[in-house]
C-alpha atoms as a PDB file:
ATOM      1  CA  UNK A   1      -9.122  87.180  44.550  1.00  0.00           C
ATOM      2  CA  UNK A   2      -8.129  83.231  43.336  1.00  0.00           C
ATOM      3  CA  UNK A   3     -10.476  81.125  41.722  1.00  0.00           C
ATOM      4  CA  UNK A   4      -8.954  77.865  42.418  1.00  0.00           C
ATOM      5  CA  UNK A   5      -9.960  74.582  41.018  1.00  0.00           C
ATOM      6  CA  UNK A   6      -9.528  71.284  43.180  1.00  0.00           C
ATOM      7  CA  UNK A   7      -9.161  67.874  42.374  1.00  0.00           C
ATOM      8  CA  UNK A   8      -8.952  64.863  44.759  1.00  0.00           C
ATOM      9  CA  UNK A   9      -8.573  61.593  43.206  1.00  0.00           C
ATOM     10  CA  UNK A  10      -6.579  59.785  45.597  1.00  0.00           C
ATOM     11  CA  UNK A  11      -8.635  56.975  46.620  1.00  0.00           C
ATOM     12  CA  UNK A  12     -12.389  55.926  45.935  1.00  0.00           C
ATOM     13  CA  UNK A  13     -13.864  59.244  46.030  1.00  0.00           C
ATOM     14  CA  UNK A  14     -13.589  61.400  42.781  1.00  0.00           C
ATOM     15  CA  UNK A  15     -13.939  64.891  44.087  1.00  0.00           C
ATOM     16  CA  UNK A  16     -13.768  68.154  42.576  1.00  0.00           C
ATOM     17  CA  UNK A  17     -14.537  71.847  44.385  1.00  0.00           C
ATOM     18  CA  UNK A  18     -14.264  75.467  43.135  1.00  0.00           C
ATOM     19  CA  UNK A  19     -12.877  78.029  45.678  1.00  0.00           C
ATOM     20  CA  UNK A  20     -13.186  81.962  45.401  1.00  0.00           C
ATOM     21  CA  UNK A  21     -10.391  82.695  47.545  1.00  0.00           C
ATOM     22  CA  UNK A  22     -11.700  80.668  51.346  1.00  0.00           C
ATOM     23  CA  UNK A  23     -15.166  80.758  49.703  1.00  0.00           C
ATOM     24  CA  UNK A  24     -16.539  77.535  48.442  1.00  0.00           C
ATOM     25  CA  UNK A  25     -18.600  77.928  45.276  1.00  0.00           C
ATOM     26  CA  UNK A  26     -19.367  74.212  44.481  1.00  0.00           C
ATOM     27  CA  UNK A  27     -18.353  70.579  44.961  1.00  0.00           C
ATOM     28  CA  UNK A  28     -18.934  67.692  42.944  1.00  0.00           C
ATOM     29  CA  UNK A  29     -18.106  64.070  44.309  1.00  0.00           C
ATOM     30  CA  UNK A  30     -18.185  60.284  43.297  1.00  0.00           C
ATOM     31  CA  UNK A  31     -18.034  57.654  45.476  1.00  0.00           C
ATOM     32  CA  UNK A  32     -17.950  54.810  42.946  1.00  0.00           C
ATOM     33  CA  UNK A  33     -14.797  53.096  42.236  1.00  0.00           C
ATOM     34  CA  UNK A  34     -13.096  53.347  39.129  1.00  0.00           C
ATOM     35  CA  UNK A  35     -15.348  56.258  37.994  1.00  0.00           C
ATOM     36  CA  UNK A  36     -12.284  58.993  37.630  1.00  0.00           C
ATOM     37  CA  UNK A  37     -10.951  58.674  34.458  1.00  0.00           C
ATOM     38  CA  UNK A  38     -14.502  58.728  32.962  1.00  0.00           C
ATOM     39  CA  UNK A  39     -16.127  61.033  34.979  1.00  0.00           C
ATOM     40  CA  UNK A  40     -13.436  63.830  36.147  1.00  0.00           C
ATOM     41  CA  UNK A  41     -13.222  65.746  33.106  1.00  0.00           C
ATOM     42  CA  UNK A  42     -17.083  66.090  32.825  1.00  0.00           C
ATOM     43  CA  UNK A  43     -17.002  67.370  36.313  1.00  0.00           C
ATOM     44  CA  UNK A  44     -14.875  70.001  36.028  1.00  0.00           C
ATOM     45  CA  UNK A  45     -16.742  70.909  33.037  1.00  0.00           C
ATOM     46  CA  UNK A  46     -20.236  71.349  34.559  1.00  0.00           C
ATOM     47  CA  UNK A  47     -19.401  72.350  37.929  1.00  0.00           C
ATOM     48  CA  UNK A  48     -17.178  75.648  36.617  1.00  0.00           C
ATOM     49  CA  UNK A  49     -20.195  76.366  34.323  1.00  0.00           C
ATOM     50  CA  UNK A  50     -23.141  75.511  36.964  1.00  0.00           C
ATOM     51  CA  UNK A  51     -20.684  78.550  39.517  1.00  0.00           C
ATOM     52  CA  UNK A  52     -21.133  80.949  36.215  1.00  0.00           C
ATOM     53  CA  UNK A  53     -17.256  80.797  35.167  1.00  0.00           C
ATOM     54  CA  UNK A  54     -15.163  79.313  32.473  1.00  0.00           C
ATOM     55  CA  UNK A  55     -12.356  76.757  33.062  1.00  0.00           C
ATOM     56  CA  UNK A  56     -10.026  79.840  31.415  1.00  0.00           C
ATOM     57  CA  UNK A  57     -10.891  81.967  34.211  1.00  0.00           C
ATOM     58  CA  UNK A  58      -9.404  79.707  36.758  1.00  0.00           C
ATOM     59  CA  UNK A  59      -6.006  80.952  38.602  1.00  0.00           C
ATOM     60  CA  UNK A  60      -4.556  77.868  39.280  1.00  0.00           C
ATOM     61  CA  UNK A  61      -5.409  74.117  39.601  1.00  0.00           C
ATOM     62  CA  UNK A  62      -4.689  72.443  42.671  1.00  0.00           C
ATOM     63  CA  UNK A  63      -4.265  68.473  43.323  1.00  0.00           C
ATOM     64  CA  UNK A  64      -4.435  65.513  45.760  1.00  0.00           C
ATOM     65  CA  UNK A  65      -0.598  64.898  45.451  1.00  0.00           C
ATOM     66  CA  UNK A  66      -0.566  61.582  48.013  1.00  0.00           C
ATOM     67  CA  UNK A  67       0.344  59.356  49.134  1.00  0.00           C
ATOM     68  CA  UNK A  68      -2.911  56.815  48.160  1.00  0.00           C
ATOM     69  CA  UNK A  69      -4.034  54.967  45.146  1.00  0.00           C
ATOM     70  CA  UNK A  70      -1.429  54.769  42.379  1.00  0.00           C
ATOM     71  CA  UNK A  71      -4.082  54.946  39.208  1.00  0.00           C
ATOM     72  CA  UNK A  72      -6.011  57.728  41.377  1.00  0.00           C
ATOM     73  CA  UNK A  73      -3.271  59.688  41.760  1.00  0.00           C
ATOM     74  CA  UNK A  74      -2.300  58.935  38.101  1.00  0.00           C
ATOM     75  CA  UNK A  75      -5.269  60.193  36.952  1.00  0.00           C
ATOM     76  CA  UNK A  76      -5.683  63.377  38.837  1.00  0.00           C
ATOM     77  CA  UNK A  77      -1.956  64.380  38.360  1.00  0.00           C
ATOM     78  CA  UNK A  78      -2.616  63.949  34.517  1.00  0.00           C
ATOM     79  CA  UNK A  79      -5.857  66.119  34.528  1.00  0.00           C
ATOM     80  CA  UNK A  80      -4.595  68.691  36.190  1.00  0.00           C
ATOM     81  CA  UNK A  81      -0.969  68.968  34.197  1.00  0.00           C
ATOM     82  CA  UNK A  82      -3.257  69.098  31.346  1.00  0.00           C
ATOM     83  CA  UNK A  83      -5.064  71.712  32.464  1.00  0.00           C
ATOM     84  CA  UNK A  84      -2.289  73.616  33.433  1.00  0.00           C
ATOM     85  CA  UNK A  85      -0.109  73.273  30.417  1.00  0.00           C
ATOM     86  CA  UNK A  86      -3.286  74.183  28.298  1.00  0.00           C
ATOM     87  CA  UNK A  87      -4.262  77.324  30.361  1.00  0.00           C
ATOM     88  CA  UNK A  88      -0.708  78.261  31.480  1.00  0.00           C
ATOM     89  CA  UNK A  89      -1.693  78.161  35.101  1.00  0.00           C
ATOM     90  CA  UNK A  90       0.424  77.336  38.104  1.00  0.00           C
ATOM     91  CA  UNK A  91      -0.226  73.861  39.521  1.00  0.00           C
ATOM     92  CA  UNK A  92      -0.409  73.307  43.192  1.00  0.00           C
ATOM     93  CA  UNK A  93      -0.223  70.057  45.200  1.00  0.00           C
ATOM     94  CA  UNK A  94      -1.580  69.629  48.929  1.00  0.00           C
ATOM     95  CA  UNK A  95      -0.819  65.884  51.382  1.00  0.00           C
ATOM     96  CA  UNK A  96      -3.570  64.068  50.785  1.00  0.00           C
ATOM     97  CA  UNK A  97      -2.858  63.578  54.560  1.00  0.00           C
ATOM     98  CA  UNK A  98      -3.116  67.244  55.398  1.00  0.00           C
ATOM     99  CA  UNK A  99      -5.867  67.143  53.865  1.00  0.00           C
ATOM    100  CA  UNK A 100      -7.670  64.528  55.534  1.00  0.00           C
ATOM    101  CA  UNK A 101      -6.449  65.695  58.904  1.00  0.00           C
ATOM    102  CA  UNK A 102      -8.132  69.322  58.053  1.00  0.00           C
ATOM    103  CA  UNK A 103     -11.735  68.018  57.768  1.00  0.00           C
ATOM    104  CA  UNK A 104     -11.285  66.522  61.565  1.00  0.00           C
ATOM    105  CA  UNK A 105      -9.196  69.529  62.992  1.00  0.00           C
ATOM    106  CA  UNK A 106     -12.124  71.928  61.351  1.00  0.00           C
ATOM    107  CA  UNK A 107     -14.777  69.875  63.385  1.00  0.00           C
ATOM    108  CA  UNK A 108     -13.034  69.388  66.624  1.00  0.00           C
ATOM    109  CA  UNK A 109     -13.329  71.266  69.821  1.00  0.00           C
ATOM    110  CA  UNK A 110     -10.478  72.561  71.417  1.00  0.00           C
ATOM    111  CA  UNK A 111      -8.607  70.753  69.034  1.00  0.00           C
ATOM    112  CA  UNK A 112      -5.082  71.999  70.232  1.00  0.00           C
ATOM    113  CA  UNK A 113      -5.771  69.097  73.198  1.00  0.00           C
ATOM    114  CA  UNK A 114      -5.561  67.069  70.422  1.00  0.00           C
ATOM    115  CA  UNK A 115      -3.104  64.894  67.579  1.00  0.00           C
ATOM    116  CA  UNK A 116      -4.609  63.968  64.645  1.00  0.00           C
ATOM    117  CA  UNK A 117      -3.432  60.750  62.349  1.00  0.00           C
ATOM    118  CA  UNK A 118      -5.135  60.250  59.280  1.00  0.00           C
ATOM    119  CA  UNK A 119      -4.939  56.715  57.935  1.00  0.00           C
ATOM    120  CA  UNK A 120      -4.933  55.451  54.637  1.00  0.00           C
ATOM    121  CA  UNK A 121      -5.421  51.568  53.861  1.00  0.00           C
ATOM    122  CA  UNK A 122      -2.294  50.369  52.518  1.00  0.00           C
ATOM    123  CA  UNK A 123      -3.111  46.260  52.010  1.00  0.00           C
ATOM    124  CA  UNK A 124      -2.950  44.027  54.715  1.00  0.00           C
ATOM    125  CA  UNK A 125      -1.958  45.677  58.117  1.00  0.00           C
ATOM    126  CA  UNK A 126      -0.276  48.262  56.709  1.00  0.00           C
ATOM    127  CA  UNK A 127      -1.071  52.004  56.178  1.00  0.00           C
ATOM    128  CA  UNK A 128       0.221  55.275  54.840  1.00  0.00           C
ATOM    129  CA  UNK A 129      -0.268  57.535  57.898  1.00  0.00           C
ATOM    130  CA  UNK A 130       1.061  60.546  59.617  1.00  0.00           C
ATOM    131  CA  UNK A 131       0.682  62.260  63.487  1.00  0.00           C
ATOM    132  CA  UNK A 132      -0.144  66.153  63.066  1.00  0.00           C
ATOM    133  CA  UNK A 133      -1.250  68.829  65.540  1.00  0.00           C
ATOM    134  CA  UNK A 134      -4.183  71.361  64.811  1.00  0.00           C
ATOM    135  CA  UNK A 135      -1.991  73.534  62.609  1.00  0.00           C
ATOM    136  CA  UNK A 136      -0.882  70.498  60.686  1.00  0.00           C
ATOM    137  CA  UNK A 137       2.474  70.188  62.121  1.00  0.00           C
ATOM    138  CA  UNK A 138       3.884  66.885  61.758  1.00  0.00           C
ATOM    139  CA  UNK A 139       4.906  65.480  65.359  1.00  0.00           C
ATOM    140  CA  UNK A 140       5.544  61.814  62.729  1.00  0.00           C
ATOM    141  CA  UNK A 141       6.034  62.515  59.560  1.00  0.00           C
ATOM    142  CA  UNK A 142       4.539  60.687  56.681  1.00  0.00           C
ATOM    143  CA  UNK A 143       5.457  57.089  55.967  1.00  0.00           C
ATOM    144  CA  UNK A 144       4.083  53.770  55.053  1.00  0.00           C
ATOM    145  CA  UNK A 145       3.714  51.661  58.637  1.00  0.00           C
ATOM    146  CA  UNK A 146       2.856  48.157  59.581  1.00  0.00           C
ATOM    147  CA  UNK A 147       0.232  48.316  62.797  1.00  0.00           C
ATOM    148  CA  UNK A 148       0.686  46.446  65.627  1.00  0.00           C
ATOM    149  CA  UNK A 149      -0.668  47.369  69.441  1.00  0.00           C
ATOM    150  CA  UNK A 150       2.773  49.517  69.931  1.00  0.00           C
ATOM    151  CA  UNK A 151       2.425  51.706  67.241  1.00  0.00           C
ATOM    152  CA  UNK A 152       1.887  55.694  68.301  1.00  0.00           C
ATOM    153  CA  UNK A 153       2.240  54.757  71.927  1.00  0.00           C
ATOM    154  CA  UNK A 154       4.419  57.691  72.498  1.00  0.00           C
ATOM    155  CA  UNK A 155       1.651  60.038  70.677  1.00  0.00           C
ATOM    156  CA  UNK A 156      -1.453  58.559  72.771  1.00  0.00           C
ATOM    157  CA  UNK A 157       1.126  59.223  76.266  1.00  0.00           C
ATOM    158  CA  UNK A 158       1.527  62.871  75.139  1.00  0.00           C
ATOM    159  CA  UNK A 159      -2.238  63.519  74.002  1.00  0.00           C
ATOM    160  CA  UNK A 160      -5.824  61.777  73.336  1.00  0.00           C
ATOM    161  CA  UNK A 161      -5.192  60.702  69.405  1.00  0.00           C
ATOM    162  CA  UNK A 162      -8.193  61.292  67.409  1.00  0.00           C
ATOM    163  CA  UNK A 163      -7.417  57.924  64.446  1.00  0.00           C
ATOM    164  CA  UNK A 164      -9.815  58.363  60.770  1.00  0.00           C
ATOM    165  CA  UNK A 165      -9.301  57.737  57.533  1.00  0.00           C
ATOM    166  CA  UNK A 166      -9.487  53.982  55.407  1.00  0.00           C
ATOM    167  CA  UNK A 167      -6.921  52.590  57.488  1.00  0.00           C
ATOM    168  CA  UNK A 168      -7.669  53.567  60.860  1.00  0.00           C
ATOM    169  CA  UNK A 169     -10.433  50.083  61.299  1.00  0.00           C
ATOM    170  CA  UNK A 170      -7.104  47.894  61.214  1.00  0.00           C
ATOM    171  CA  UNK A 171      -5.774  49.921  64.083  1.00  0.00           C
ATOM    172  CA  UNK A 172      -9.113  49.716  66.250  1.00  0.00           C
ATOM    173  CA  UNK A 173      -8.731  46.207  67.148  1.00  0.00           C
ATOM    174  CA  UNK A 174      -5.505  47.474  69.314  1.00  0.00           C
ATOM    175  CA  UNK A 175      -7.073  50.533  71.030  1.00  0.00           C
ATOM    176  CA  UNK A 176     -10.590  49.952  71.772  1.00  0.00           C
ATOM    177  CA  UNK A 177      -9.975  50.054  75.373  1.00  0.00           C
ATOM    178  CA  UNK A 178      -7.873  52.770  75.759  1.00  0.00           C
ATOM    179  CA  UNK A 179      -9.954  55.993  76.175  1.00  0.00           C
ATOM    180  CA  UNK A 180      -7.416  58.100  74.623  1.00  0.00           C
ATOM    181  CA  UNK A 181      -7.690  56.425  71.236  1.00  0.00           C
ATOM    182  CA  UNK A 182     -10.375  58.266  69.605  1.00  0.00           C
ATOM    183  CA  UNK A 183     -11.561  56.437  65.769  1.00  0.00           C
ATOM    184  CA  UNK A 184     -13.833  58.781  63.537  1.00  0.00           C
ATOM    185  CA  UNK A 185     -15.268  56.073  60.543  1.00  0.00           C
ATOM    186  CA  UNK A 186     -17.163  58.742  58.019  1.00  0.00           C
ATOM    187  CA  UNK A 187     -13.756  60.746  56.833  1.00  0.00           C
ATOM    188  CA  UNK A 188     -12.977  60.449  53.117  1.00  0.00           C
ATOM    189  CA  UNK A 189     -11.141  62.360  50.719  1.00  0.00           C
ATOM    190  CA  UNK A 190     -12.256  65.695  49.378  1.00  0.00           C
ATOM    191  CA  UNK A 191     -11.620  68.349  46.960  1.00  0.00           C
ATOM    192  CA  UNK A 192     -13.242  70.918  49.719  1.00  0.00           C
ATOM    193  CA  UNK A 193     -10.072  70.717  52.041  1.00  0.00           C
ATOM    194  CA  UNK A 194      -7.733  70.525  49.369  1.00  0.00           C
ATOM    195  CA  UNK A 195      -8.615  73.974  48.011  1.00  0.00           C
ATOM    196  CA  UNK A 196      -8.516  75.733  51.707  1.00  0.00           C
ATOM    197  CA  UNK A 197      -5.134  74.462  51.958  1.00  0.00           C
ATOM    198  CA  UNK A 198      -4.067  75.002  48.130  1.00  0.00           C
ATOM    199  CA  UNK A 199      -4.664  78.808  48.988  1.00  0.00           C
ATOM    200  CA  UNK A 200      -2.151  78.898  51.605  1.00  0.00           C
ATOM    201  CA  UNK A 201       0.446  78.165  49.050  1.00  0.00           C
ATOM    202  CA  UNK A 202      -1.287  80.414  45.893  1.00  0.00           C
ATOM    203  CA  UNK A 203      -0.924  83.009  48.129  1.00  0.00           C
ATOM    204  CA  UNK A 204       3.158  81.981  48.688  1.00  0.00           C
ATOM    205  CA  UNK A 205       3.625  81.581  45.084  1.00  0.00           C
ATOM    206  CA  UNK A 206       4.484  77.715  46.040  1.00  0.00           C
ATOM    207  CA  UNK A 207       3.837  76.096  42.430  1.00  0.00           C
ATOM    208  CA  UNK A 208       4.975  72.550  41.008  1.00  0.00           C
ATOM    209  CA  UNK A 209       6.975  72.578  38.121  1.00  0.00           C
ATOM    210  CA  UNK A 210       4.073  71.412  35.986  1.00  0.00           C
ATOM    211  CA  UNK A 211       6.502  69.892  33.494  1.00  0.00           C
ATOM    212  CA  UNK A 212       8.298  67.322  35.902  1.00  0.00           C
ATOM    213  CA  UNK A 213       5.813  67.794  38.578  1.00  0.00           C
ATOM    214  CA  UNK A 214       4.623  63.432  40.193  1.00  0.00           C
ATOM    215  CA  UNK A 215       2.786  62.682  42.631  1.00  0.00           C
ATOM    216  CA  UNK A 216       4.014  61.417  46.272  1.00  0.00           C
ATOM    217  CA  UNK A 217       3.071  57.315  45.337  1.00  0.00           C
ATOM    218  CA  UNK A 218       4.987  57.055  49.155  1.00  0.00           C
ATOM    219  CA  UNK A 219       6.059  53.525  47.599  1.00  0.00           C
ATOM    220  CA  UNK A 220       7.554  52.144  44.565  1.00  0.00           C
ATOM    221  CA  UNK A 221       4.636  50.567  42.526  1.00  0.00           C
ATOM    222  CA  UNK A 222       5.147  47.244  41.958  1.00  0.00           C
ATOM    223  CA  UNK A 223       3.252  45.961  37.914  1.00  0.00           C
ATOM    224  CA  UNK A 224       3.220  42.165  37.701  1.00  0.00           C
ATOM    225  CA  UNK A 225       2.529  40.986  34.268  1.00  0.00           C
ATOM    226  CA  UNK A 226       0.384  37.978  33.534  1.00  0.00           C
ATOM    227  CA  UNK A 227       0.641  34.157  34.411  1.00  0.00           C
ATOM    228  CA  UNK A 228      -2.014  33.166  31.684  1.00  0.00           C
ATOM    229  CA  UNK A 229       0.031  30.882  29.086  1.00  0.00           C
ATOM    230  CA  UNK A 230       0.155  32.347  25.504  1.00  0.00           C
END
């Protein structure tokens, strides 16, 4: 049996879940921005020793590996490569994407009738996104896009689109009127997904090289430095 440790830090939400194999044993979440590189550490701390284990008991460490916020990412690729290379345990990363799409797929009915694009807000009209079915299978596969009323018109001809995540308000304003665009507004990030899906590949052996191992930024990041005068 795994005891896996979860952490989702790509966006807003700092979350953090301990799994016993598909058994949840506790989740601890933030919704305040800029909270994760003060907060995560604590969280691990308390929420391993509220489910009665130590961090050294953990089998492996699993992260949000992106695409999403650059710092977020940062920060939860960095905790959990500590971790890791402290413990020697086997670090896994999940698609923040899958991930997202998991929490809607697990709610659905029938949700083979379905595709599924999570959205993530990328700045102006553009989003890091994907099109999956209900086992996750990528029908578009993950890339930044710039919305406009076109976009996924081949997805909403084959199947009702179910559209969630921060980016999927932009892409309301197209499809309000069209009965098979379907918009879900209360999906965030979570640890909780992250570990169901992180088990799938414990039980593969599929590890990161915890030594080289970066998140998927999607994008180049682009630093800017100051235009205050010395």
């Amino acid at each position: 049996m795994a005891l896996l440790l979860s952490l989702e830090t790509s966006s807003t939400v700092c979350s953090v879940a301990l799994h016993r194999d598909a058994q949840l044993l506790g989740i601890s979440e933030l919704q305040i921005e800029k909270s994760h590189s003060s907060h995560i550490t604590v969280m691990i701390n308390q929420l391993i020793e509220n489910c009665g284990y130590e961090l050294k008991q953990i089998d492996a460490v699993a992260v949000s590996g992106g695409p999403g916020s650059y710092t977020g990412l940062r920060i939860g690729s960095a905790t959990a490569k500590g971790i890791c290379y402290a413990l020697d345990k086997p670090l896994i990363s999940v698609s923040t994407l899958h991930s997202l799409a998991l929490q809607v797929i697990q709610v659905t009915p029938d949700p083979e009738q379905y595709y599924f694009c999570p959205m993530l807000d990328a700045r102006r009209m553009e989003v890091y996104t994907c099109v999956v079915d209900n086992k996750l299978n990528e029908t578009l596969p993950v890339e930044p896009i710039v919305l406009d009323a076109d976009r996924f018109s081949a997805e909403l001809q084959a199947k009702p689109v179910i559209f969630f995540g921060s980016g999927a308000g932009k892409f309301k304003q197209f499809q309000e009127a069209n009965p098979r665009a379907l918009f879900i507004d209360t999906i965030v990030p979570s640890a909780k997904p992250v570990g169901e899906l992180a088990l799938q590949k414990y039980n593969q052996q599929l590890f990161e090289d915890v030594a080289y191992y970066e998140p998927f930024y999607l994008k180049d990041v682009y630093i800017t430095g100051s235009t205050k005068q010395a």
